[in-house]
N, C-alpha and C. Protein backbone atom coordinates (compact mmCIF):
# COMPACT_ATOMS: atom_id res chain seq x y z
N UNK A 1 -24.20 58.26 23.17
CA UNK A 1 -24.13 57.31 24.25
C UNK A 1 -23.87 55.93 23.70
N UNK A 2 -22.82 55.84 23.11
CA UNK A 2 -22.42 54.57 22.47
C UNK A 2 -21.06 53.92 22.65
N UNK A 3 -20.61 54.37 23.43
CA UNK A 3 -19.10 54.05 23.69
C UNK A 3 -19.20 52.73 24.45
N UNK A 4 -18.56 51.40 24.05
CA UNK A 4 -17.96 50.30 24.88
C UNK A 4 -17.18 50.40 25.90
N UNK A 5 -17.54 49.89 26.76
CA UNK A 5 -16.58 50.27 28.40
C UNK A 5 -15.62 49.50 28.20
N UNK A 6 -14.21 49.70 28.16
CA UNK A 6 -13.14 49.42 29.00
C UNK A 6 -12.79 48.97 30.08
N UNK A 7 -11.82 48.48 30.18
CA UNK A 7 -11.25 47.57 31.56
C UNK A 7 -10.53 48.97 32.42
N UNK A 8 -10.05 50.48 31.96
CA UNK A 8 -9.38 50.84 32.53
C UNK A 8 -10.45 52.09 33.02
N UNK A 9 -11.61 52.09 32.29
CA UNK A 9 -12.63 52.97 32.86
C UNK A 9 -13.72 52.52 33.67
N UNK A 10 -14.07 50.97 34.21
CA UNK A 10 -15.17 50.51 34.75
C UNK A 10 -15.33 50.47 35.97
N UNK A 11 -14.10 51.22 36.65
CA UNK A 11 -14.46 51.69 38.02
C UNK A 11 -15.12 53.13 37.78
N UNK A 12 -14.78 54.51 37.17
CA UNK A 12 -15.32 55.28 36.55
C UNK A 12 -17.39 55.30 36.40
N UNK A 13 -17.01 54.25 35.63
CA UNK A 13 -18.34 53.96 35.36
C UNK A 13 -19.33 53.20 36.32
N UNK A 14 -18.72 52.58 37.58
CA UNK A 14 -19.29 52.36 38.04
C UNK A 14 -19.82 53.19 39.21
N UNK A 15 -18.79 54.16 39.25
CA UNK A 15 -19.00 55.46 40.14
C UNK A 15 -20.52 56.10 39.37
N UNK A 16 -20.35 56.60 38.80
CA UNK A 16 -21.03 57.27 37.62
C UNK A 16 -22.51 56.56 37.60
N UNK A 17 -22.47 55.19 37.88
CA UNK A 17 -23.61 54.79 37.84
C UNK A 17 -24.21 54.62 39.46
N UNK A 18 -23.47 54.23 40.39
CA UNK A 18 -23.94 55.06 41.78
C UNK A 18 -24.65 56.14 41.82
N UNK A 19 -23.49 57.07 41.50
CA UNK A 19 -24.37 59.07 41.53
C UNK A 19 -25.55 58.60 40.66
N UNK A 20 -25.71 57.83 39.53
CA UNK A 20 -27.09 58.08 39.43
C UNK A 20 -28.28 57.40 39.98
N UNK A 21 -27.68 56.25 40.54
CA UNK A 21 -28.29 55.86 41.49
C UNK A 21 -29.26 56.62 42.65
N UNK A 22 -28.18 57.39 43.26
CA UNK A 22 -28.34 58.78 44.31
C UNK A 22 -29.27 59.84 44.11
N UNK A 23 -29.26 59.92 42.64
CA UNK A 23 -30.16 60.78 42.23
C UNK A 23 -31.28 60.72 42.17
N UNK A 24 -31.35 59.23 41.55
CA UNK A 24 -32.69 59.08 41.35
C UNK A 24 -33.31 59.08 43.06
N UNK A 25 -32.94 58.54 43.24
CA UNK A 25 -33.71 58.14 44.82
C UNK A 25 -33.55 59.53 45.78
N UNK A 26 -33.22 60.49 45.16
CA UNK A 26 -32.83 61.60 46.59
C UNK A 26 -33.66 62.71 45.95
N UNK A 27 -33.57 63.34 44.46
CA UNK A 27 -34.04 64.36 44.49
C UNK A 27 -35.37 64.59 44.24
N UNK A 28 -35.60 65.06 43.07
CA UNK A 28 -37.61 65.39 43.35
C UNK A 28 -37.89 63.97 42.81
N UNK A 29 -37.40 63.38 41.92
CA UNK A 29 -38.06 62.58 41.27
C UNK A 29 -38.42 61.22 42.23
N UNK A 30 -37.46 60.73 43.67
CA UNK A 30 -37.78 60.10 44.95
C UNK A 30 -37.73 58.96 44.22
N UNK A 31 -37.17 58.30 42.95
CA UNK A 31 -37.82 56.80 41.70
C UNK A 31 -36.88 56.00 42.49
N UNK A 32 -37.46 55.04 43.61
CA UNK A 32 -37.16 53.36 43.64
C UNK A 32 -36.68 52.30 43.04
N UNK A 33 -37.80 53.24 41.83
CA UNK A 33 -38.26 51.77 41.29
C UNK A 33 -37.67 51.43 39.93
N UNK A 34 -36.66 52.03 39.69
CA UNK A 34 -35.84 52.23 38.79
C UNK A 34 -34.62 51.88 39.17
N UNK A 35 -34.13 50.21 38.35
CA UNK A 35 -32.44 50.02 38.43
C UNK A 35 -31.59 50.43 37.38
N UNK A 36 -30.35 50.70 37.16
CA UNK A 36 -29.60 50.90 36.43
C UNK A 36 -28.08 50.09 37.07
N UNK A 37 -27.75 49.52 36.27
CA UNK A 37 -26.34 48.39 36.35
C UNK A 37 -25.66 48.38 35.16
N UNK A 38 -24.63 47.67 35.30
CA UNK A 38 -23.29 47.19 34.17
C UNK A 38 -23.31 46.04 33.38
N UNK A 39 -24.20 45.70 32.38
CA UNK A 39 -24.22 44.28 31.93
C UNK A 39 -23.37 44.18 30.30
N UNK A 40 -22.81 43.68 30.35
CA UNK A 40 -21.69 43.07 29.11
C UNK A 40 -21.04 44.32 28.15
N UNK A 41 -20.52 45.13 29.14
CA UNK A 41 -20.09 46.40 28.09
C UNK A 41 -20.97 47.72 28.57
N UNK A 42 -22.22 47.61 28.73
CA UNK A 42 -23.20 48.91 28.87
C UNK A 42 -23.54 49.08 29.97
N UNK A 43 -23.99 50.18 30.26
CA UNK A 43 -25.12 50.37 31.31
C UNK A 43 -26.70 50.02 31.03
N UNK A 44 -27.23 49.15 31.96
CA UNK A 44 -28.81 49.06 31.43
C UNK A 44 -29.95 49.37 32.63
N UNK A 45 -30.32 50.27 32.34
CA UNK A 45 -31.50 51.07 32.98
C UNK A 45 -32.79 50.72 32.95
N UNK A 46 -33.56 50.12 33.85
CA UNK A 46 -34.54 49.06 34.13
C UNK A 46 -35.42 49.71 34.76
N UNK A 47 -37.18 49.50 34.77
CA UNK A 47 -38.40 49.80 36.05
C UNK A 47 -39.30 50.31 35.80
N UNK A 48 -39.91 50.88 36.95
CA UNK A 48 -41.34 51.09 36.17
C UNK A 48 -41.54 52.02 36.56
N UNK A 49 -42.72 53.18 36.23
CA UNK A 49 -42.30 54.74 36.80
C UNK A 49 -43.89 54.65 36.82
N UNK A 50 -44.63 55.82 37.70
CA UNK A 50 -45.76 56.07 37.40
C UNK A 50 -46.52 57.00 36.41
N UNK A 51 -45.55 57.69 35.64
CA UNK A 51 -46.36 58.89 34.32
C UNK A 51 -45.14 58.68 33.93
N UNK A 52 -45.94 59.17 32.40
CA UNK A 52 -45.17 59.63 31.43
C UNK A 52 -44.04 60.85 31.74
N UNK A 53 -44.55 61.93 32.20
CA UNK A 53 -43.77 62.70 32.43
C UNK A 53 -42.55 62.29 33.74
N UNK A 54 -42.42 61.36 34.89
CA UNK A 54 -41.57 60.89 35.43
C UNK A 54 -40.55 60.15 34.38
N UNK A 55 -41.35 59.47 33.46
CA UNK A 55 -40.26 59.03 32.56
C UNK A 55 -39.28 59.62 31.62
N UNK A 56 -39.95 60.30 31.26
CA UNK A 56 -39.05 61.78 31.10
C UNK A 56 -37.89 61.97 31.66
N UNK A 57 -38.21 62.66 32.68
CA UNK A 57 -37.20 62.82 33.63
C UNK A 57 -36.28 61.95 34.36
N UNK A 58 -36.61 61.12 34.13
CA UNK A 58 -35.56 59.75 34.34
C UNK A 58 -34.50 59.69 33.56
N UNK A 59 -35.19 59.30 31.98
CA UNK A 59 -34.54 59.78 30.91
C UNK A 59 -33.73 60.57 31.00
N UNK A 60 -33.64 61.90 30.95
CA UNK A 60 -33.37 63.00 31.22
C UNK A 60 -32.05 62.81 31.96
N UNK A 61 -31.88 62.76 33.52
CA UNK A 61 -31.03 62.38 34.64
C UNK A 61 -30.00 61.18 34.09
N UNK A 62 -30.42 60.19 33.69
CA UNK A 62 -29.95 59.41 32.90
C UNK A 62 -28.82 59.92 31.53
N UNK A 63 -29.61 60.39 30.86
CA UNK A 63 -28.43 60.55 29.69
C UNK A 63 -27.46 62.02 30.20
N UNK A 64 -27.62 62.66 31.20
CA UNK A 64 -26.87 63.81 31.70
C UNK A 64 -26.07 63.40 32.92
N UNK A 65 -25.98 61.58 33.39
CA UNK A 65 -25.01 61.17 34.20
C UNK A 65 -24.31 60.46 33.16
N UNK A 66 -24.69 59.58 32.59
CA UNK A 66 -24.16 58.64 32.13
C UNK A 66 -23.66 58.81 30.15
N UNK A 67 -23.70 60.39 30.13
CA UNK A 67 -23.74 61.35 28.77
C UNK A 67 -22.11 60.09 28.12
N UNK A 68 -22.26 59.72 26.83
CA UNK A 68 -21.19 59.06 26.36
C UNK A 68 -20.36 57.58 26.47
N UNK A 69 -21.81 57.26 27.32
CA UNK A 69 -21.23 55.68 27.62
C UNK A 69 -22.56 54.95 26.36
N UNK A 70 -22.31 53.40 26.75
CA UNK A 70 -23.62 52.61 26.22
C UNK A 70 -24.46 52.60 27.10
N UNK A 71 -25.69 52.58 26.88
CA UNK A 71 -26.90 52.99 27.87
C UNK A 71 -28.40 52.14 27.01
N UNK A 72 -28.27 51.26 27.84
CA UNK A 72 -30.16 50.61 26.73
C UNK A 72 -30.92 50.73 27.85
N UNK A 73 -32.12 51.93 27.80
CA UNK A 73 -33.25 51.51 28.80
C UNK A 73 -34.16 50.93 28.39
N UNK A 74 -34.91 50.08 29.34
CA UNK A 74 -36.24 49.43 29.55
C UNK A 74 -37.29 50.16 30.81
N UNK A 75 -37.74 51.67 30.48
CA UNK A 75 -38.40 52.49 31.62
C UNK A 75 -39.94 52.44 31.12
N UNK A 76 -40.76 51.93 31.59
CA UNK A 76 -42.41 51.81 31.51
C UNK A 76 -42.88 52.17 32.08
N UNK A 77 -44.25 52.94 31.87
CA UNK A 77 -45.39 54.07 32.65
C UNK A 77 -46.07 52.52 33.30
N UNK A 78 -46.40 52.64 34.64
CA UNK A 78 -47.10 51.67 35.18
C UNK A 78 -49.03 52.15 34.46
N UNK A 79 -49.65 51.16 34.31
CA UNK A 79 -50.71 51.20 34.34
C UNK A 79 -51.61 51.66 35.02
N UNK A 80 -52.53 53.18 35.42
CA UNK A 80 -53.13 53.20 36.85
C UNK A 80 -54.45 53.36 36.67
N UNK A 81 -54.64 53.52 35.51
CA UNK A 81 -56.10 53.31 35.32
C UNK A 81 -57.16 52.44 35.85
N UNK A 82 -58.41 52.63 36.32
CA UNK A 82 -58.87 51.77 36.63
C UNK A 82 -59.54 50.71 35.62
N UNK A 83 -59.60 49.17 36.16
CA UNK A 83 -60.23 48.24 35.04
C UNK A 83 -61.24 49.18 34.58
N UNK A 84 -61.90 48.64 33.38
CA UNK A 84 -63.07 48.81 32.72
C UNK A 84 -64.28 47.81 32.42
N UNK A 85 -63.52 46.45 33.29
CA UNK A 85 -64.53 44.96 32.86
C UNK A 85 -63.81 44.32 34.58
N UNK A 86 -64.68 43.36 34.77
CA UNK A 86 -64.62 42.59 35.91
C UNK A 86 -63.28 41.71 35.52
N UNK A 87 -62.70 41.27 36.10
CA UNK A 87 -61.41 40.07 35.21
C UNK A 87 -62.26 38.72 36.08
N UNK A 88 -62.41 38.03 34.88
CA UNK A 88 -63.03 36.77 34.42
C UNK A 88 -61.96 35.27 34.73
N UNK A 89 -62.06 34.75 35.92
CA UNK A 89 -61.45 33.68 36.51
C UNK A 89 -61.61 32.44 36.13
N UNK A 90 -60.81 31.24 35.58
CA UNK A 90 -61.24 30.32 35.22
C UNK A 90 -62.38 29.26 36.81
């Protein structure tokens, strides 16, 4: 997944990054909260997921749409734990 986009493939790719758009939001995985866009050459895949294993599968959907392009994600397990200390206000 390292290829530089082209001027004669970035409609292509921008298709490509729709459908995964579609995906994410339609099938089991239902992820919102997850963007993916076109910034300077790549695709970059952004958000926050609730488990580890959703991230996964993001992953996953991700490199099997977008298999052979540039691709940098930033995908993070949200925090759901509960505190363990009061949070301390100035």
């Amino acid at each position: 997944m390292s290829e530089p986009l082209d001027q004669h493939s970035e409609e292509n790719v921008e298709y490509r990054v729709a459908h995964l758009r579609d995906r994410l939001a339609a099938e089991e995985l239902g992820e919102l909260g997850v963007r993916a866009e076109v910034r300077a050459g790549a695709v970059v895949v952004t958000g926050t997921v609730p488990s580890a294993q959703c991230r996964e599968t993001v992953l996953r959907t991700v490199r099997e749409e977008l298999d052979g392009l540039a691709v940098h994600t930033d995908v993070v397990v949200a925090e759901n734990a509960t505190p363990d200390h009061a949070e301390e206000l100035p």
